[in-house]
N, C-alpha and C. Protein backbone atom coordinates (compact mmCIF):
# COMPACT_ATOMS: atom_id res chain seq x y z
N UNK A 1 92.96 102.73 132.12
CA UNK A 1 91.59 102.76 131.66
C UNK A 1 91.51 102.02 130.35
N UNK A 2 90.39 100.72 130.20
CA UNK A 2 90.46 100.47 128.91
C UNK A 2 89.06 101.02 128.51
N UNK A 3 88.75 100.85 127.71
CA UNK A 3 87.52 101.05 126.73
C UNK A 3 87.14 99.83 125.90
N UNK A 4 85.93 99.42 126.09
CA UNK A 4 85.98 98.11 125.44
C UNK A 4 84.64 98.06 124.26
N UNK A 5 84.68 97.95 122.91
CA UNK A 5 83.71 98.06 122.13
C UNK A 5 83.85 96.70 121.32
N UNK A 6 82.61 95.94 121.60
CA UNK A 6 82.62 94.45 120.81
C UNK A 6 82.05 94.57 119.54
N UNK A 7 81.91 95.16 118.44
CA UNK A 7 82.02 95.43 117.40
C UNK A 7 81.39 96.82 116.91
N UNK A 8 81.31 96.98 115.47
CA UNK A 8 81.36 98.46 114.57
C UNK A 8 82.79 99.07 114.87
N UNK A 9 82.60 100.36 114.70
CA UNK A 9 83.77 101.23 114.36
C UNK A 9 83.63 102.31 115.11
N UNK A 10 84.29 103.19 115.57
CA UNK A 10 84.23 104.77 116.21
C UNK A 10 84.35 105.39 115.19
N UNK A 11 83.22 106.63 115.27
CA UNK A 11 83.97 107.54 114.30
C UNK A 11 83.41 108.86 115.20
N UNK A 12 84.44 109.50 115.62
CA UNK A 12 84.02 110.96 115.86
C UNK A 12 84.42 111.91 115.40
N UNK A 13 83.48 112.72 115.71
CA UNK A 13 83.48 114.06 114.52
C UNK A 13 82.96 115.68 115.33
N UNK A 14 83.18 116.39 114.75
CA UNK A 14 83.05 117.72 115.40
C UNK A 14 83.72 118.50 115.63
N UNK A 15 83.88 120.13 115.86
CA UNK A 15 85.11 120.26 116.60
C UNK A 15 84.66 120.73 118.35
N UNK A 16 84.05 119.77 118.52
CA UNK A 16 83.90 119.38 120.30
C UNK A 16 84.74 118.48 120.60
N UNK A 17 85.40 117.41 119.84
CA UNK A 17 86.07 115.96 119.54
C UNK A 17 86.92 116.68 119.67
N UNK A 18 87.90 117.66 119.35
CA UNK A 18 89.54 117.96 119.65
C UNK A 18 90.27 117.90 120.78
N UNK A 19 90.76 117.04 120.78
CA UNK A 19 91.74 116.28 121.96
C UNK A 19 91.27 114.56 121.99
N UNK A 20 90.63 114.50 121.42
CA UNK A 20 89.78 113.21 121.90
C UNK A 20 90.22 111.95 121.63
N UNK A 21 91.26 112.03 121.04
CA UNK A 21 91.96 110.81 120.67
C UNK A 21 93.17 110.60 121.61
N UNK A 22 93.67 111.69 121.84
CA UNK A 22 95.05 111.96 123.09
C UNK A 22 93.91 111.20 124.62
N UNK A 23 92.87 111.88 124.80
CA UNK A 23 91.80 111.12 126.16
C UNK A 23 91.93 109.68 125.95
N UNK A 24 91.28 108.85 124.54
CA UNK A 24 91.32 107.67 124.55
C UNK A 24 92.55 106.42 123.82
N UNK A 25 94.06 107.38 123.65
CA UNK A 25 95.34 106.65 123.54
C UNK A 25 95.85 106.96 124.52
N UNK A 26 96.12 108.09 125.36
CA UNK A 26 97.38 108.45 125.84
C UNK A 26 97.67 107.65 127.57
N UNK A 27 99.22 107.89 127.63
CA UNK A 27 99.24 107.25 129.07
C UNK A 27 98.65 105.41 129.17
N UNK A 28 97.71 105.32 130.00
CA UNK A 28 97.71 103.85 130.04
C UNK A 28 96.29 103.86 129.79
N UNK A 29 95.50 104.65 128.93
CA UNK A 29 94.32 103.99 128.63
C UNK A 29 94.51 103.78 127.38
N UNK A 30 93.41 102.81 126.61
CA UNK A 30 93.62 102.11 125.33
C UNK A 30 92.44 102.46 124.79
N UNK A 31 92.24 101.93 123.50
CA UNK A 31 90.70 101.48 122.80
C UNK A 31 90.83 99.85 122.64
N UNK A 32 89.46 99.10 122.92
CA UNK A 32 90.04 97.38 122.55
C UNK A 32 88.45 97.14 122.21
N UNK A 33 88.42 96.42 120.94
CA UNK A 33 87.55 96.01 119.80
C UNK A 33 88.20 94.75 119.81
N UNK A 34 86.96 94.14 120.10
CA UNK A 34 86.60 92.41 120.35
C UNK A 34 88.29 92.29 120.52
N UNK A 35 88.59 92.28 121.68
CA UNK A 35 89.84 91.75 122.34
C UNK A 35 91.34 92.56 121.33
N UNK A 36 90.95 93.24 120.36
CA UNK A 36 92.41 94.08 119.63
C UNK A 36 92.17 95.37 119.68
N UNK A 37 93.16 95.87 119.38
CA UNK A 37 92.95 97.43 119.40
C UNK A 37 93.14 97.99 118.04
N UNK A 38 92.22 99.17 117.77
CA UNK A 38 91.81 99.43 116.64
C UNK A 38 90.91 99.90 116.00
N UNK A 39 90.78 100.14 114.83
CA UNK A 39 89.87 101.04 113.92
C UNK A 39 88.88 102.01 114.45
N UNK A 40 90.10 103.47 115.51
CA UNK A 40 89.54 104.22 115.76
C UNK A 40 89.53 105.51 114.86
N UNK A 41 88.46 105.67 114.56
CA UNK A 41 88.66 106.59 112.72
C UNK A 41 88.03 107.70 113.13
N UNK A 42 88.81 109.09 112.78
CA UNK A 42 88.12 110.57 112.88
C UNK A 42 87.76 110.87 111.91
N UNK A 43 86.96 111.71 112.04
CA UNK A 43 86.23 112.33 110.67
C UNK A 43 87.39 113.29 110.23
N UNK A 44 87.44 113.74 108.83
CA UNK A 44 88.54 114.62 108.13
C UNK A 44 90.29 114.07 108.60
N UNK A 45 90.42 112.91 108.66
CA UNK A 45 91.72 111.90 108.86
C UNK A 45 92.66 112.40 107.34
N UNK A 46 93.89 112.80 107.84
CA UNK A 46 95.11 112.91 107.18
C UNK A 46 96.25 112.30 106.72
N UNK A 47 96.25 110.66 107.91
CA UNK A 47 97.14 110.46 108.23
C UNK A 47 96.37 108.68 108.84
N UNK A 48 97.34 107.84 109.08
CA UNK A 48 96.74 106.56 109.47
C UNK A 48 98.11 105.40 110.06
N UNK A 49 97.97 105.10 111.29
CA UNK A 49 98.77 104.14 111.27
C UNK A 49 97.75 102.66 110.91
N UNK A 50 98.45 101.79 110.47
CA UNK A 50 97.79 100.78 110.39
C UNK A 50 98.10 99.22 111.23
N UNK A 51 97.69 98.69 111.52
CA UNK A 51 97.75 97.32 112.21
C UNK A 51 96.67 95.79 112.09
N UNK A 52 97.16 95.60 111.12
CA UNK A 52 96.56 94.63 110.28
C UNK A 52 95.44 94.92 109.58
N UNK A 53 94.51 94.39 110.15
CA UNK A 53 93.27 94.70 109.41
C UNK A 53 92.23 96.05 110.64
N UNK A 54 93.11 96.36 111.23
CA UNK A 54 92.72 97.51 111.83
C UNK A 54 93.32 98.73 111.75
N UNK A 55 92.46 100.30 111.95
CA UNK A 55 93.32 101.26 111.48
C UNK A 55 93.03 102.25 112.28
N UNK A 56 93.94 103.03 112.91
CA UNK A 56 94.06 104.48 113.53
C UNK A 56 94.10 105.29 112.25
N UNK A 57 93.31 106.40 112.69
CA UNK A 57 92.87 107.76 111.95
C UNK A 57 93.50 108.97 112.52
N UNK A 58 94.07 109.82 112.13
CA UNK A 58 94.37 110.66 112.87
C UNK A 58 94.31 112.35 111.89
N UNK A 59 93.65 113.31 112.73
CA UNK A 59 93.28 114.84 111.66
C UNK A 59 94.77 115.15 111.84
N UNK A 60 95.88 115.44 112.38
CA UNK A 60 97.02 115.69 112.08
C UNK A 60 98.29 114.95 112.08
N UNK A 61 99.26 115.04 111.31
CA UNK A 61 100.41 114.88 111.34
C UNK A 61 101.22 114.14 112.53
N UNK A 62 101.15 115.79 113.36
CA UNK A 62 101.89 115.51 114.79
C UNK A 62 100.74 114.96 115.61
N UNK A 63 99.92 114.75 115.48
CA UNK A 63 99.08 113.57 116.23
C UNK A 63 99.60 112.17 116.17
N UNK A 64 99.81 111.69 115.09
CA UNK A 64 100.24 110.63 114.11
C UNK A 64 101.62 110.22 115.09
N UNK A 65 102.18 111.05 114.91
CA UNK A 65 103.89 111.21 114.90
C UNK A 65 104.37 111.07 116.47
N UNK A 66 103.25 111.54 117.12
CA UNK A 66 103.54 111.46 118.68
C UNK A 66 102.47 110.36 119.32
N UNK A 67 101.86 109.67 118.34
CA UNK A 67 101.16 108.43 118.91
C UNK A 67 102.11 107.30 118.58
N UNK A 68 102.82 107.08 117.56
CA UNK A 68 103.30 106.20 116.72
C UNK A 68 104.30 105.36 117.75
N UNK A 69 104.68 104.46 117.84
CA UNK A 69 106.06 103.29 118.08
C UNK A 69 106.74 103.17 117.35
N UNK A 70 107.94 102.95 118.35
CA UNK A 70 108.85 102.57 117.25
C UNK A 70 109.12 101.20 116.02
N UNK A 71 109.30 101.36 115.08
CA UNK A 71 109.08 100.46 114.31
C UNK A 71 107.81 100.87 113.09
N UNK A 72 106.79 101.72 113.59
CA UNK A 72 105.27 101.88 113.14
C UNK A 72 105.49 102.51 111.59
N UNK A 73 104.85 102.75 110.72
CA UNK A 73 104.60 103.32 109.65
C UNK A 73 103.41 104.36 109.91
N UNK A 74 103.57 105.46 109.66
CA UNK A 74 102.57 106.01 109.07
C UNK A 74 102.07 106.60 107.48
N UNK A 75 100.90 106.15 107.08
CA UNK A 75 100.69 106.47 105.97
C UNK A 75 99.47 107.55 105.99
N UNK A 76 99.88 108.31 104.24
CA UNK A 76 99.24 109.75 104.82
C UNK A 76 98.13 109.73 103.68
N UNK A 77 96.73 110.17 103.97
CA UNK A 77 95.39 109.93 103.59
C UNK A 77 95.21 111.26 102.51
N UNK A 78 95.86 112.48 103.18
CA UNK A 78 95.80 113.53 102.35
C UNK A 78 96.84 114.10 102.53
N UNK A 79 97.29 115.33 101.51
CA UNK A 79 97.92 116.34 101.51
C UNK A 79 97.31 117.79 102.66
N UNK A 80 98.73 117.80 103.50
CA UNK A 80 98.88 118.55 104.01
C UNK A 80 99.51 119.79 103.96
N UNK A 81 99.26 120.93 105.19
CA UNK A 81 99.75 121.85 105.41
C UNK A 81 100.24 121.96 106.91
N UNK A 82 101.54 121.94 106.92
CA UNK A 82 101.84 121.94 108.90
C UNK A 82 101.77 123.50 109.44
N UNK A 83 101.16 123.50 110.50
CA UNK A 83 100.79 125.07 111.29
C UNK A 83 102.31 125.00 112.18
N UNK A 84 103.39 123.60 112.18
CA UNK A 84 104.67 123.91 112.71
C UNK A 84 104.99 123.02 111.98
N UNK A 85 106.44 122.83 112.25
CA UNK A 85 107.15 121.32 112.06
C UNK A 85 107.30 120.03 112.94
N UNK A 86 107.33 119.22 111.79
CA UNK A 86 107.04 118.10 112.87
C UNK A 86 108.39 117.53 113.52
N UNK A 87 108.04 117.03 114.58
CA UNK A 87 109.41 116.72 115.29
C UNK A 87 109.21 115.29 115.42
N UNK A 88 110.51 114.39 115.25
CA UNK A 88 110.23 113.82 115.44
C UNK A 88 111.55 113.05 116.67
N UNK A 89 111.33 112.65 117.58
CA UNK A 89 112.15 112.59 118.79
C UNK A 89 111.89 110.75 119.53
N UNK A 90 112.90 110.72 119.67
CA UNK A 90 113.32 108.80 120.82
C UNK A 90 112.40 108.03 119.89
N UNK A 91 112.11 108.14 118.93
CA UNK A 91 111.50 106.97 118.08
C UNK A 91 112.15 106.68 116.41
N UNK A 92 111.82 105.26 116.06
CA UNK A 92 112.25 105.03 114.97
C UNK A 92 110.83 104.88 114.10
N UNK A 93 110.63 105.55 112.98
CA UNK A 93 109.65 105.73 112.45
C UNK A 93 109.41 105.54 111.20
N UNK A 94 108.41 105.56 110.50
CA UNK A 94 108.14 105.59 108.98
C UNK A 94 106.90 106.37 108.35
N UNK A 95 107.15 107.28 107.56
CA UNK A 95 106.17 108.11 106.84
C UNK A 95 105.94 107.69 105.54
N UNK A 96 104.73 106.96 104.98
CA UNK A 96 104.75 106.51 103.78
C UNK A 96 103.98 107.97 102.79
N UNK A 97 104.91 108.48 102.11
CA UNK A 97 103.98 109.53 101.29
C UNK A 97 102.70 109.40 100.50
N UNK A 98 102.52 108.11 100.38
CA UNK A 98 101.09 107.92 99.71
C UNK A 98 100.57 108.84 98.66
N UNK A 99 101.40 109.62 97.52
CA UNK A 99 101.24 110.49 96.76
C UNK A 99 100.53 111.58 97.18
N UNK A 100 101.03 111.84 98.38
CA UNK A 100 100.42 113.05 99.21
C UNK A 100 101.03 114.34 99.64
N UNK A 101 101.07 115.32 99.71
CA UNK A 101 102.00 115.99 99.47
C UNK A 101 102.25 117.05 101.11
N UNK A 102 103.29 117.54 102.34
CA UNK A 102 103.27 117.95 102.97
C UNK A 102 103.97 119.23 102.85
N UNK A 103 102.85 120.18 103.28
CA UNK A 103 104.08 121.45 103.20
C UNK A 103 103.94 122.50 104.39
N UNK A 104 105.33 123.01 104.56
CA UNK A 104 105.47 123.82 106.11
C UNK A 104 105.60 125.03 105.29
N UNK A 105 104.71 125.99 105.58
CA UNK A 105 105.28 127.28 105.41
C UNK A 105 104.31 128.39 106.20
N UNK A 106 104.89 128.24 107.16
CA UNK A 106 104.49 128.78 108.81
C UNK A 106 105.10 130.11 108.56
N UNK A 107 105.25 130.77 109.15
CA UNK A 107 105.32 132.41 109.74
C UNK A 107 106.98 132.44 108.69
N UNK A 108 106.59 132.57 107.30
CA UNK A 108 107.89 132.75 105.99
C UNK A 108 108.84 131.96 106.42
N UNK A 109 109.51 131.34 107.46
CA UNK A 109 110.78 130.49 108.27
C UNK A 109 109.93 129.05 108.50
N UNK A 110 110.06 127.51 107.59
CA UNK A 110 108.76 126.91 108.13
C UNK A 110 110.41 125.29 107.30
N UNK A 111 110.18 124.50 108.71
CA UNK A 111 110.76 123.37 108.09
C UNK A 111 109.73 122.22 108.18
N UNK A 112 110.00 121.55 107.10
CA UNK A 112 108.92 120.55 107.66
C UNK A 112 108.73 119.26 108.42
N UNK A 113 110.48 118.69 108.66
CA UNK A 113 111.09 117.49 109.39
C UNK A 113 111.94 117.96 110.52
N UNK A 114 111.79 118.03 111.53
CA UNK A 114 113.09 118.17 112.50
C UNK A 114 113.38 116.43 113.00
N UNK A 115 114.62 116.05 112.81
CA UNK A 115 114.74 114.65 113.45
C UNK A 115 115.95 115.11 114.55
N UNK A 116 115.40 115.01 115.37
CA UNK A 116 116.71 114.96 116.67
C UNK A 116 117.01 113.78 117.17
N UNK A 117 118.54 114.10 118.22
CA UNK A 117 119.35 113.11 118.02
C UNK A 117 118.67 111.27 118.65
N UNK A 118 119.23 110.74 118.08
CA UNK A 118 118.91 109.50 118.22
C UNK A 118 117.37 109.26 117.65
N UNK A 119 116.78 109.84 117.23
CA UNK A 119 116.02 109.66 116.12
C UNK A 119 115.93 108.83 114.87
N UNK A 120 115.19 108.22 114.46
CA UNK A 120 115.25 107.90 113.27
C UNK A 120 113.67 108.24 112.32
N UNK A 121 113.73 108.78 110.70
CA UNK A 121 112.58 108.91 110.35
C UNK A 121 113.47 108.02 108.77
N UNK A 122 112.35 107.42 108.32
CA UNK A 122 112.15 106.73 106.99
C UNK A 122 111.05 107.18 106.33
N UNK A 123 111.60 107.74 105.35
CA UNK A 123 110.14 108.51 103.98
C UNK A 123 109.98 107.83 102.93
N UNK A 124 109.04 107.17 102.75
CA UNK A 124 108.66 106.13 101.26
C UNK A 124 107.64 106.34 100.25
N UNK A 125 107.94 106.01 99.42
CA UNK A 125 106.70 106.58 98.44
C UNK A 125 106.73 108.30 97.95
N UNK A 126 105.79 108.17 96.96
CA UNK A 126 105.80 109.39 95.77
C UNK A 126 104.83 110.01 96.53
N UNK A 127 105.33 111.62 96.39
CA UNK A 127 104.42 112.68 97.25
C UNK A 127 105.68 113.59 97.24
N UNK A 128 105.16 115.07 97.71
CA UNK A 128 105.89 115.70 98.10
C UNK A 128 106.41 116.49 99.28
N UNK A 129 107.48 116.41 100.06
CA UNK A 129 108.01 117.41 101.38
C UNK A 129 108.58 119.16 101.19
N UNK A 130 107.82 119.60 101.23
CA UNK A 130 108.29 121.04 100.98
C UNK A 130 108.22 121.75 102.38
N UNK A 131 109.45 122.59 102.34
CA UNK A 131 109.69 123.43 103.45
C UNK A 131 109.74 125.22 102.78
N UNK A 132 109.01 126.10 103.72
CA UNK A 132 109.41 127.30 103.02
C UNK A 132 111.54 127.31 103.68
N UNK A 133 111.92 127.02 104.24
CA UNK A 133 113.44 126.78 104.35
C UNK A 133 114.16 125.39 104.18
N UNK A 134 113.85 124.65 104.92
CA UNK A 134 114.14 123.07 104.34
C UNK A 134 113.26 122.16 104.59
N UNK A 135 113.29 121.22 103.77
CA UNK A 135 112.39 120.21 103.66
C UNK A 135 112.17 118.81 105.53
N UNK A 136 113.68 119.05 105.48
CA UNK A 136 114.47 117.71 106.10
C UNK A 136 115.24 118.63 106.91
N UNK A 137 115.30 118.23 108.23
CA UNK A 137 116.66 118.80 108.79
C UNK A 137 116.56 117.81 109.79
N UNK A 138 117.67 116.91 109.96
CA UNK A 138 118.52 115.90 110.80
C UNK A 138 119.24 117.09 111.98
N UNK A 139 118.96 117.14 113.18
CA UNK A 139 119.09 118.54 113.83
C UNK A 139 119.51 117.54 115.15
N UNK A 140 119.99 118.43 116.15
CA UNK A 140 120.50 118.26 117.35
C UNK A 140 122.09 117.48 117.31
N UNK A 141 122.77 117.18 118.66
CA UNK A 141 124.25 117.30 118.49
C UNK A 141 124.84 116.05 117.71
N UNK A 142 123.80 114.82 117.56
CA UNK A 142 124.04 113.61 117.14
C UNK A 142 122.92 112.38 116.97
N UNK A 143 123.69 111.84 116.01
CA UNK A 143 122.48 110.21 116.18
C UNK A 143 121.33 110.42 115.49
N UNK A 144 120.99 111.37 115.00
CA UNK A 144 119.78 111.70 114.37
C UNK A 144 119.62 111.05 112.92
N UNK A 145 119.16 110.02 112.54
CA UNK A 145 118.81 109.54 111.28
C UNK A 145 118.01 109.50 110.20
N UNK A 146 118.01 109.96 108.88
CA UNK A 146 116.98 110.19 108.22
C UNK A 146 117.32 108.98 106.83
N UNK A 147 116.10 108.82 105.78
CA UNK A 147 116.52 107.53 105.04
C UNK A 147 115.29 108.25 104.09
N UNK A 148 115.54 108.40 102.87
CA UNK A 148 114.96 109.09 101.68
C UNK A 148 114.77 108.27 101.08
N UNK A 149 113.93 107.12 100.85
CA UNK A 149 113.47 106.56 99.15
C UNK A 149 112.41 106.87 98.02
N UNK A 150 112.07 107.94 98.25
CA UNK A 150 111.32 108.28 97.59
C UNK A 150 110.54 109.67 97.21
N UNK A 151 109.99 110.15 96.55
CA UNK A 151 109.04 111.65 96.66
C UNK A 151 110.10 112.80 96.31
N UNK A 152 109.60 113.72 96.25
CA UNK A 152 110.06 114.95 95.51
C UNK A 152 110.29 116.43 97.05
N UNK A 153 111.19 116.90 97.12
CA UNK A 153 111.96 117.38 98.09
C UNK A 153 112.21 119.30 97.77
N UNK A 154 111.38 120.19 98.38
CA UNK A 154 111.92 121.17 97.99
C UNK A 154 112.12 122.27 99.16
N UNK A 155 113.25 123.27 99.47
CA UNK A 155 113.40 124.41 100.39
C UNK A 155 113.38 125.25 99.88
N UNK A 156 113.53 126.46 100.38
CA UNK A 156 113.33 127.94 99.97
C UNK A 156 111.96 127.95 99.12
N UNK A 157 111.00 127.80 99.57
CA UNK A 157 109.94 127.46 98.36
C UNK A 157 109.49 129.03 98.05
N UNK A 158 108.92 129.36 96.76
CA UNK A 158 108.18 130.35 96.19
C UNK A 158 107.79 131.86 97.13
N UNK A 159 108.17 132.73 96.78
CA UNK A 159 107.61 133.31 97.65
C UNK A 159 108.51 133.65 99.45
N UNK A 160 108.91 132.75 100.18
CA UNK A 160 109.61 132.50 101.12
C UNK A 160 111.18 133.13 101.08
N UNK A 161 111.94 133.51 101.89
CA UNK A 161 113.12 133.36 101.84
C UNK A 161 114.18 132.84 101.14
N UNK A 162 115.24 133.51 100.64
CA UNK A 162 116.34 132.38 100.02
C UNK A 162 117.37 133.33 100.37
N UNK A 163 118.39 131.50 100.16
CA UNK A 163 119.87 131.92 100.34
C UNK A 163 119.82 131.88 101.24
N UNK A 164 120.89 130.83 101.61
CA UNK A 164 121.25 130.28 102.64
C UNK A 164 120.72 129.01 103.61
N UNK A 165 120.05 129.04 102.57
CA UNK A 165 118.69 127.50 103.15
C UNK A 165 119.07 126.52 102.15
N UNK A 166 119.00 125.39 103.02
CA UNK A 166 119.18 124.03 102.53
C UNK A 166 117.66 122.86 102.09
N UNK A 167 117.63 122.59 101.16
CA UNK A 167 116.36 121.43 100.85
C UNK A 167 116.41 120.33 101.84
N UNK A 168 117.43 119.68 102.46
CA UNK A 168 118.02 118.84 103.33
C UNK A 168 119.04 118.76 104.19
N UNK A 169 118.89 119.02 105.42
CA UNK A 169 120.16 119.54 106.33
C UNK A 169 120.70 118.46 106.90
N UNK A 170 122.00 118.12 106.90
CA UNK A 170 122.26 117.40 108.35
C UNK A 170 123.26 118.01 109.20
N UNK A 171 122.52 118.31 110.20
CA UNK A 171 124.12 118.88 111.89
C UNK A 171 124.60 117.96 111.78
N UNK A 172 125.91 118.36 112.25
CA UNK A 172 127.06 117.59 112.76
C UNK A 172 126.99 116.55 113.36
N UNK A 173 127.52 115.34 113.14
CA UNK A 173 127.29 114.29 113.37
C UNK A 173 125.79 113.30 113.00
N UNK A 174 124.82 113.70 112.24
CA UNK A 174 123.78 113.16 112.04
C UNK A 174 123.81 112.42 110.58
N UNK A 175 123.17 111.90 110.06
CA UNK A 175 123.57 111.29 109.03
C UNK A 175 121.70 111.14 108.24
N UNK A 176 122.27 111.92 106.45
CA UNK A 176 120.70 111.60 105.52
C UNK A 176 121.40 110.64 104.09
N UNK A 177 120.36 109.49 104.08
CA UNK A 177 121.04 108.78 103.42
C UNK A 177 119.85 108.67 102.77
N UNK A 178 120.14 108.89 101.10
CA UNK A 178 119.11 108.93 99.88
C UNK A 178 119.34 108.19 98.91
N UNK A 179 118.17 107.35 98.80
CA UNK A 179 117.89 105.95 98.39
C UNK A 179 117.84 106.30 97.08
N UNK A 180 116.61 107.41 96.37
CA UNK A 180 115.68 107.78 95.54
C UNK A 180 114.99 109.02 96.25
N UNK A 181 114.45 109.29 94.98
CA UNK A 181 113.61 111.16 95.41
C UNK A 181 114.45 112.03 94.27
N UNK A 182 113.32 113.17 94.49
CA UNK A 182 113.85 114.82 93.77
C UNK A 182 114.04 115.59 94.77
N UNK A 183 114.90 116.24 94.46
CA UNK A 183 115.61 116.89 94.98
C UNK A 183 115.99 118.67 94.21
C-alpha cells in the first residue's frame, strides 16, 4: 500500500491516532511526498529520525527504535520517561541524546537499554540515560554491541534498589566501548 501526498505535511493528533503510524510504516505500506518519503510528524513527538530535508516524528522511543534501519540515527526532541526498556534487536543503530534526558524506572527494577546479541546501539551527544538498575545492559549470549560518546550515565537511581546493580552491563561475550560520558 502506498499513500501518496503531493505536498504540505501530516500531522496527526489525538489519542484516536494511536497506532497510526505502525498502519502507515509497517510491512509494505509507505508514506510518499512528491515522489520521497517523509515528514510524517505527530503531535507531542519525542523522538525523530531524519532523512535529509525530511523528518519522521515519533510520540515514543520504542516506536522510533522499531521503525529505524540499520545504519539510521535517531534523535530525541524531548526528555523522556520509558513505561519499559527499550530493546534494541538485528539492527545497527544510533541514538543522538540531543541534551535530552531518558529515564526507566518502571515497577522499582527498570533498565533503560537492552542490546541483544548481534545488535549494535551508538549513543551521542549530551543528555542523560538513567536506569532505576542500569542504564546500559549489552545482554544475551553474544555479539551485542554498545559505543558511548557521550552524556551522563546513572543505575541504582534515588529511591530504587541498590547493590548489586551495575550503571553499564556487559554479558559474556558482548562488548561496551566508551568513547566519553559520566559515569
Amino acid at each position: 500500500t502506498t499513500v501518496y501526498f503531493n505536498g504540505g505535511k501530516v500531522v496527526i493528533t489525538g489519542s484516536d491516532c494511536e497506532g497510526t503510524d505502525a498502519a502507515l510504516t509497517s510491512g509494505n505500506s509507505k508514506v510518499v511526498f512528491n515522489g520521497t518519503e517523509g515528514n510524517l510528524t505527530f503531535e507531542g513527538a519525542v523522538c525523530a529520525i531524519n532523512y535529509g530535508e525530511n523528518r519522521y516524528t515519533f510520540e515514543t522511543l520504542a516506536e522510533a527504535v522499531e521503525y529505524a534501519k540499520n545504519g539510521e540515527t535517531i534523535e530525541m526532541l524531548e526528555s523522556v520517561e520509558l513505561p519499559a526498556y527499550i530493546d534494541v534487536a538485528e539492527k545497527n543503530i544510533t541514538i543522538n541524546l540531543n541534551s535530552c534526558n531518558i529515564v526507566a524506572k518502571y515497577n522499582g527494577d527498570a533498565t533503560a537499554f537492552g542490546v541483544a546479541a548481534n545488535a549494535k546501539l551508538t549513543i551521542n551527544g549530551e543528555g542523560t540515560v538513567e536506569g532505576a538498575t542500569m542504564a546500559v545492559w549489552a545482554r544475551g549470549t553474544n555479539g551485542a554491541k554498545v559505543t558511548i560518546n557521550g552524556g551522563t550515565y546513572y543505575g541504582c537511581a534515588e529511591g530504587f534498589a541498590k547493590g548489586g546493580r551495575s550503571v553499564i552491563y556487559a554479558s559474556s561475550g558482548n562488548t561496551i566501548n566508551i568513547y566519553g560520558g559520566r559515569f
